[in-house]
N, C-alpha and C. Protein backbone atom coordinates (compact mmCIF):
# COMPACT_ATOMS: atom_id res chain seq x y z
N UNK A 1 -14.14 16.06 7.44
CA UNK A 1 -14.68 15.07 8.36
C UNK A 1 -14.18 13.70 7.93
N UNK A 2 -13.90 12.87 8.95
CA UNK A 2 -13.46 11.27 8.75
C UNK A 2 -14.65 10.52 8.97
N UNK A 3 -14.58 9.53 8.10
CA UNK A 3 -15.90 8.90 7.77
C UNK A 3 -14.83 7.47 8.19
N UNK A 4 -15.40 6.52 9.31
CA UNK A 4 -14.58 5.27 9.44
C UNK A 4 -15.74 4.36 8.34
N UNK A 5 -15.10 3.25 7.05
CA UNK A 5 -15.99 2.51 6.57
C UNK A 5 -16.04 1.07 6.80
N UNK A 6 -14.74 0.88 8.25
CA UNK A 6 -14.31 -0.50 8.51
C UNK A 6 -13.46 -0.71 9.45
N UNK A 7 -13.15 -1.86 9.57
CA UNK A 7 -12.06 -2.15 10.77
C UNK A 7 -11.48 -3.25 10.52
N UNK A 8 -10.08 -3.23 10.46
CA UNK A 8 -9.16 -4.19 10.74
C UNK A 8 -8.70 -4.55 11.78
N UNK A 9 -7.32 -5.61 11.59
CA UNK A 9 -6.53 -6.10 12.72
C UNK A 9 -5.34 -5.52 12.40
N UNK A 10 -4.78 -4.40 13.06
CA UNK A 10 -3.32 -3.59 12.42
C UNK A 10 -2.45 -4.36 13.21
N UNK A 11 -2.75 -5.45 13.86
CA UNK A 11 -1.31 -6.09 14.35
C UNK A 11 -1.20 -6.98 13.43
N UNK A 12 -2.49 -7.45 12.76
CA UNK A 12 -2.46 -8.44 11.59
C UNK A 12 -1.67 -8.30 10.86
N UNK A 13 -1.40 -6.83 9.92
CA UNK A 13 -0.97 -6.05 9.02
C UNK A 13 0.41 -5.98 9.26
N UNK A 14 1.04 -5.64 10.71
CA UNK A 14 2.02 -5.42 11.18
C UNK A 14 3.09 -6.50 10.88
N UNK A 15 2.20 -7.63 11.64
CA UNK A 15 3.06 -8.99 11.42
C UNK A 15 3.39 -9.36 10.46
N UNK A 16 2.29 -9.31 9.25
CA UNK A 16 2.76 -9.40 7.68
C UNK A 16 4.14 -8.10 7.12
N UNK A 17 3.46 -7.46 7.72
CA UNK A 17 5.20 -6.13 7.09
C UNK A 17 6.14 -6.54 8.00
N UNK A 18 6.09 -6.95 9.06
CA UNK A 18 7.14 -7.59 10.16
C UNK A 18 8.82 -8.06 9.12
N UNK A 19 8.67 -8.74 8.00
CA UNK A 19 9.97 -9.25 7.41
C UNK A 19 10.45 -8.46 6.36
N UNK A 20 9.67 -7.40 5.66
CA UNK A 20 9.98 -6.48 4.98
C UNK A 20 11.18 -5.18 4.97
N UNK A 21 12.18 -4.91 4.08
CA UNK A 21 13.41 -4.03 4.19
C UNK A 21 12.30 -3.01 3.61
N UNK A 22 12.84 -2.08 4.48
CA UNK A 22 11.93 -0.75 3.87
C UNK A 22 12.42 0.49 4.85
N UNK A 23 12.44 1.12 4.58
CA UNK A 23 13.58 2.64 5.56
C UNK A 23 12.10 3.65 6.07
N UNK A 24 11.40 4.15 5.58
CA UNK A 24 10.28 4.78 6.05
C UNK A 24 8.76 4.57 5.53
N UNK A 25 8.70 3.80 4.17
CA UNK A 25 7.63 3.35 3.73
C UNK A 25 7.53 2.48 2.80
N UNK A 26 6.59 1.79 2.65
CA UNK A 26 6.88 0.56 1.55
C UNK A 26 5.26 0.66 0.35
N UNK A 27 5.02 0.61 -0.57
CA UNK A 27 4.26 0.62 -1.84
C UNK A 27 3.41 -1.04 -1.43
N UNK A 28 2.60 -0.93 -1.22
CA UNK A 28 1.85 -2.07 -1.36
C UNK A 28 0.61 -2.49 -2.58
N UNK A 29 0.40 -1.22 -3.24
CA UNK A 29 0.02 -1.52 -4.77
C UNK A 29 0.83 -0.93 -5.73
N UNK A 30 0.54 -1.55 -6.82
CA UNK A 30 1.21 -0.82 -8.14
C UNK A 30 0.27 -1.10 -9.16
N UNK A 31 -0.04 -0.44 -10.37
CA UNK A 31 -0.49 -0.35 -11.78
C UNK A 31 -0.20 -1.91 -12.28
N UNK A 32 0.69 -2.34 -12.01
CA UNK A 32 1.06 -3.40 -12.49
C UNK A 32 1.77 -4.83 -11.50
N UNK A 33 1.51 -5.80 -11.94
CA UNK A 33 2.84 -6.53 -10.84
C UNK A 33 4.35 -6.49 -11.23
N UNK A 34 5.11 -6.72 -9.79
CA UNK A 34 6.22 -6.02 -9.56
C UNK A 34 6.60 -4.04 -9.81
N UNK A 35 5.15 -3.52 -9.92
CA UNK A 35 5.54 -1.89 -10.07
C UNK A 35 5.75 -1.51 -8.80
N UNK A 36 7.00 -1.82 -7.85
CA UNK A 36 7.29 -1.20 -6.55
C UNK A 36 8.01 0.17 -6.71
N UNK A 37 7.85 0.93 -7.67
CA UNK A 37 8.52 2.20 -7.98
C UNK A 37 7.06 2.79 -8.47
N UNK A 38 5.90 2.55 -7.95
CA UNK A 38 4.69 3.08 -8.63
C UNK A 38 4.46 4.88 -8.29
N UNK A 39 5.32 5.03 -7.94
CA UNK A 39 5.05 6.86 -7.52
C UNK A 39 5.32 7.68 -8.38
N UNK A 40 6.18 7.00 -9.97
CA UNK A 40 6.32 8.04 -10.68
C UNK A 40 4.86 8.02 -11.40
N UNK A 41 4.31 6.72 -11.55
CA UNK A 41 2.82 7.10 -12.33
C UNK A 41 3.02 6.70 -13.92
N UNK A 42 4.42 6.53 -14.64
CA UNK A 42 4.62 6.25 -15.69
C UNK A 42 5.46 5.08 -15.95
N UNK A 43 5.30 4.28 -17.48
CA UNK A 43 6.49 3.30 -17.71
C UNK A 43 6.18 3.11 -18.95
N UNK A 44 7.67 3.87 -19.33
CA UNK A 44 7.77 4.28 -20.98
C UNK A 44 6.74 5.51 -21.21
N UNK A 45 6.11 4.99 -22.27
CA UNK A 45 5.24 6.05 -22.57
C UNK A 45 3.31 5.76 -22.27
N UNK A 46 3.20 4.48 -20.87
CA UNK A 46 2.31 4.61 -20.36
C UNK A 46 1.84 5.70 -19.68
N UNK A 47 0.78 5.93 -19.34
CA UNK A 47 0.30 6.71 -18.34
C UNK A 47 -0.53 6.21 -17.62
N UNK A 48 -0.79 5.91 -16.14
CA UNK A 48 -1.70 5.13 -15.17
C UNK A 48 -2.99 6.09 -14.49
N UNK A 49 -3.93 5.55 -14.56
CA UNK A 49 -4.94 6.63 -13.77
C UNK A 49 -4.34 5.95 -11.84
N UNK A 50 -4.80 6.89 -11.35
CA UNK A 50 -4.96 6.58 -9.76
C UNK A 50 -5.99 5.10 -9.26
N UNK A 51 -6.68 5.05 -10.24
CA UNK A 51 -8.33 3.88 -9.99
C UNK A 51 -6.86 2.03 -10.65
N UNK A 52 -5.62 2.69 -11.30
CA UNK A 52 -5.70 1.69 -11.77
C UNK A 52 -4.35 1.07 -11.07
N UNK A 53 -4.06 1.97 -9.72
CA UNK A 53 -2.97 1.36 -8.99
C UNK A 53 -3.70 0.63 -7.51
N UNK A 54 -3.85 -0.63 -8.78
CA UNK A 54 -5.33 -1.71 -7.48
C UNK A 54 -4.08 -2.97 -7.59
N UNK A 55 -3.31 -3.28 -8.00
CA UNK A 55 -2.59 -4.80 -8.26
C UNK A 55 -1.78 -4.90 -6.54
N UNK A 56 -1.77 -5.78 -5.78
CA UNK A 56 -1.30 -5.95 -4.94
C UNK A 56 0.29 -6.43 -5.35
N UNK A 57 1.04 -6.42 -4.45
CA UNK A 57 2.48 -6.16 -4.91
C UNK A 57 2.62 -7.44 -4.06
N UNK A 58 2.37 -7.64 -3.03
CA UNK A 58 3.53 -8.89 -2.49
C UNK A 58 2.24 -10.20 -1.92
N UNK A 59 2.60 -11.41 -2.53
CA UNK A 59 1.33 -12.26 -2.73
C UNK A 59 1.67 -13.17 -1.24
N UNK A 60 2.70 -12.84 -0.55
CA UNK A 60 2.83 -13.45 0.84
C UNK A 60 2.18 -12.50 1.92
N UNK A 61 0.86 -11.60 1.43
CA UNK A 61 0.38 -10.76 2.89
C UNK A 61 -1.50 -10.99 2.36
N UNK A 62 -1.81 -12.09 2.32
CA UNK A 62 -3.56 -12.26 2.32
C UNK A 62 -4.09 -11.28 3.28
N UNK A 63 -3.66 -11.12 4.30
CA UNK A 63 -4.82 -10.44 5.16
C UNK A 63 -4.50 -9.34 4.59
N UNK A 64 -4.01 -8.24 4.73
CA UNK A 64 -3.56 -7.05 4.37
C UNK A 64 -3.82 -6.63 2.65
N UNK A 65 -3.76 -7.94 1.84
CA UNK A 65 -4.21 -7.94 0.74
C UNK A 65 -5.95 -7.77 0.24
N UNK A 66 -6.43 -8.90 1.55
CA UNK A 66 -7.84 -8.85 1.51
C UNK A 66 -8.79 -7.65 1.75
N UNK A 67 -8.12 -6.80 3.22
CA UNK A 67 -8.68 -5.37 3.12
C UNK A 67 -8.46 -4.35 1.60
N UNK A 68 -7.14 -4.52 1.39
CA UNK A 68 -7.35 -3.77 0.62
C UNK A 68 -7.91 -3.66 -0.72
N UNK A 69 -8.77 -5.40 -1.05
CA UNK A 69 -9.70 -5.41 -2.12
C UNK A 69 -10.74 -5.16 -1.75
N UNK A 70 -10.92 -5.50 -0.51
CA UNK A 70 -12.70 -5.39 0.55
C UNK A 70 -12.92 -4.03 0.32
N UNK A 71 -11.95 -2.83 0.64
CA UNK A 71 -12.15 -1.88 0.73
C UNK A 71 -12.09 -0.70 -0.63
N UNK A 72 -11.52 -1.52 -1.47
CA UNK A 72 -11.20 -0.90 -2.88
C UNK A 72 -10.40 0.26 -2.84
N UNK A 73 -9.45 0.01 -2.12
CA UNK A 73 -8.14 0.85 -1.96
C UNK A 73 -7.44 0.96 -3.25
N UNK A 74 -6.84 1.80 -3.62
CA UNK A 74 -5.72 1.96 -4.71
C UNK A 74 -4.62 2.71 -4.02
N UNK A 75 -3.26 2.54 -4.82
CA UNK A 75 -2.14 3.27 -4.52
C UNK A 75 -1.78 3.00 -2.94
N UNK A 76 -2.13 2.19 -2.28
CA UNK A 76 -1.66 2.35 -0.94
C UNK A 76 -0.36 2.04 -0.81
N UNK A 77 0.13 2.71 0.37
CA UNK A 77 1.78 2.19 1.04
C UNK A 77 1.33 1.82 2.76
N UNK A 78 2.54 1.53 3.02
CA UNK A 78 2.58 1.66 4.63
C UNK A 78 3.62 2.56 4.85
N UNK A 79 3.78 3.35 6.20
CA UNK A 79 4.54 4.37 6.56
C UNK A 79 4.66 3.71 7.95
N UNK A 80 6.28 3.97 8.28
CA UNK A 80 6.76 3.56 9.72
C UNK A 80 7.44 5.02 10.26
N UNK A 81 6.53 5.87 11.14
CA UNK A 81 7.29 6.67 11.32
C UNK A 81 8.21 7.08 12.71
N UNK A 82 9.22 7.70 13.09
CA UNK A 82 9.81 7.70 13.56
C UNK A 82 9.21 8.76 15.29
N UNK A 83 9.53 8.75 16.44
CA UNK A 83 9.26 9.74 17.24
C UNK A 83 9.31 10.82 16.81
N UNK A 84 8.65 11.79 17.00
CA UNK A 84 8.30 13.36 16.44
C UNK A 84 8.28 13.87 15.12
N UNK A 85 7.86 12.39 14.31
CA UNK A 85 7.55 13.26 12.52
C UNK A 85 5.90 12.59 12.65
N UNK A 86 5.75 13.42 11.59
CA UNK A 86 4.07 13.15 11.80
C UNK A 86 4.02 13.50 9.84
N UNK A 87 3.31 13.27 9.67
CA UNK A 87 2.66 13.07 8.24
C UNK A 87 2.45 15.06 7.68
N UNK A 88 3.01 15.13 6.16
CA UNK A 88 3.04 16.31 5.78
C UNK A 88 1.32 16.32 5.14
């Protein structure tokens, strides 16, 4: 079951990813700042929990930044997908 806990403005969101190079998805937190490769989960001989990929990655998107502290998101990306793929 989907539980909605909020609502945004996804054109808000949009417009902020609007100037971004990105081919099908882009990392909008990481473990750390500048960790835009945060999917391996490691660096060196760190190891990251999931609770601790909260650092927002790009400090030019407030709105999009703000949900995702309001909401206590971790690890998020955005996905742009194409006509007839749908999410695995």
């Amino acid at each position: 079951m989907i539980e909605k806990i909020g609502e945004c403005d996804h054109l808000w969101i949009i417009d902020e990813l609007a100037n971004r190079e990105y081919k099908s998805q882009i990392p909008l937190q990481g473990a750390f700042e500048g960790d835009f490769n945060g999917s391996t989960g490691r660096t060196g001989d760190l190891q990251y929990k999931e609770s601790e990929y909260n650092i927002a990655l790009y400090d030019d998107m407030p709105y999009t930044n703000s949900i995702l502290k309001q909401y206590e998101m971790t690890r998020t990306r955005a996905m742009s997908l194409k006509s007839g793929m749908c999410y695995s």
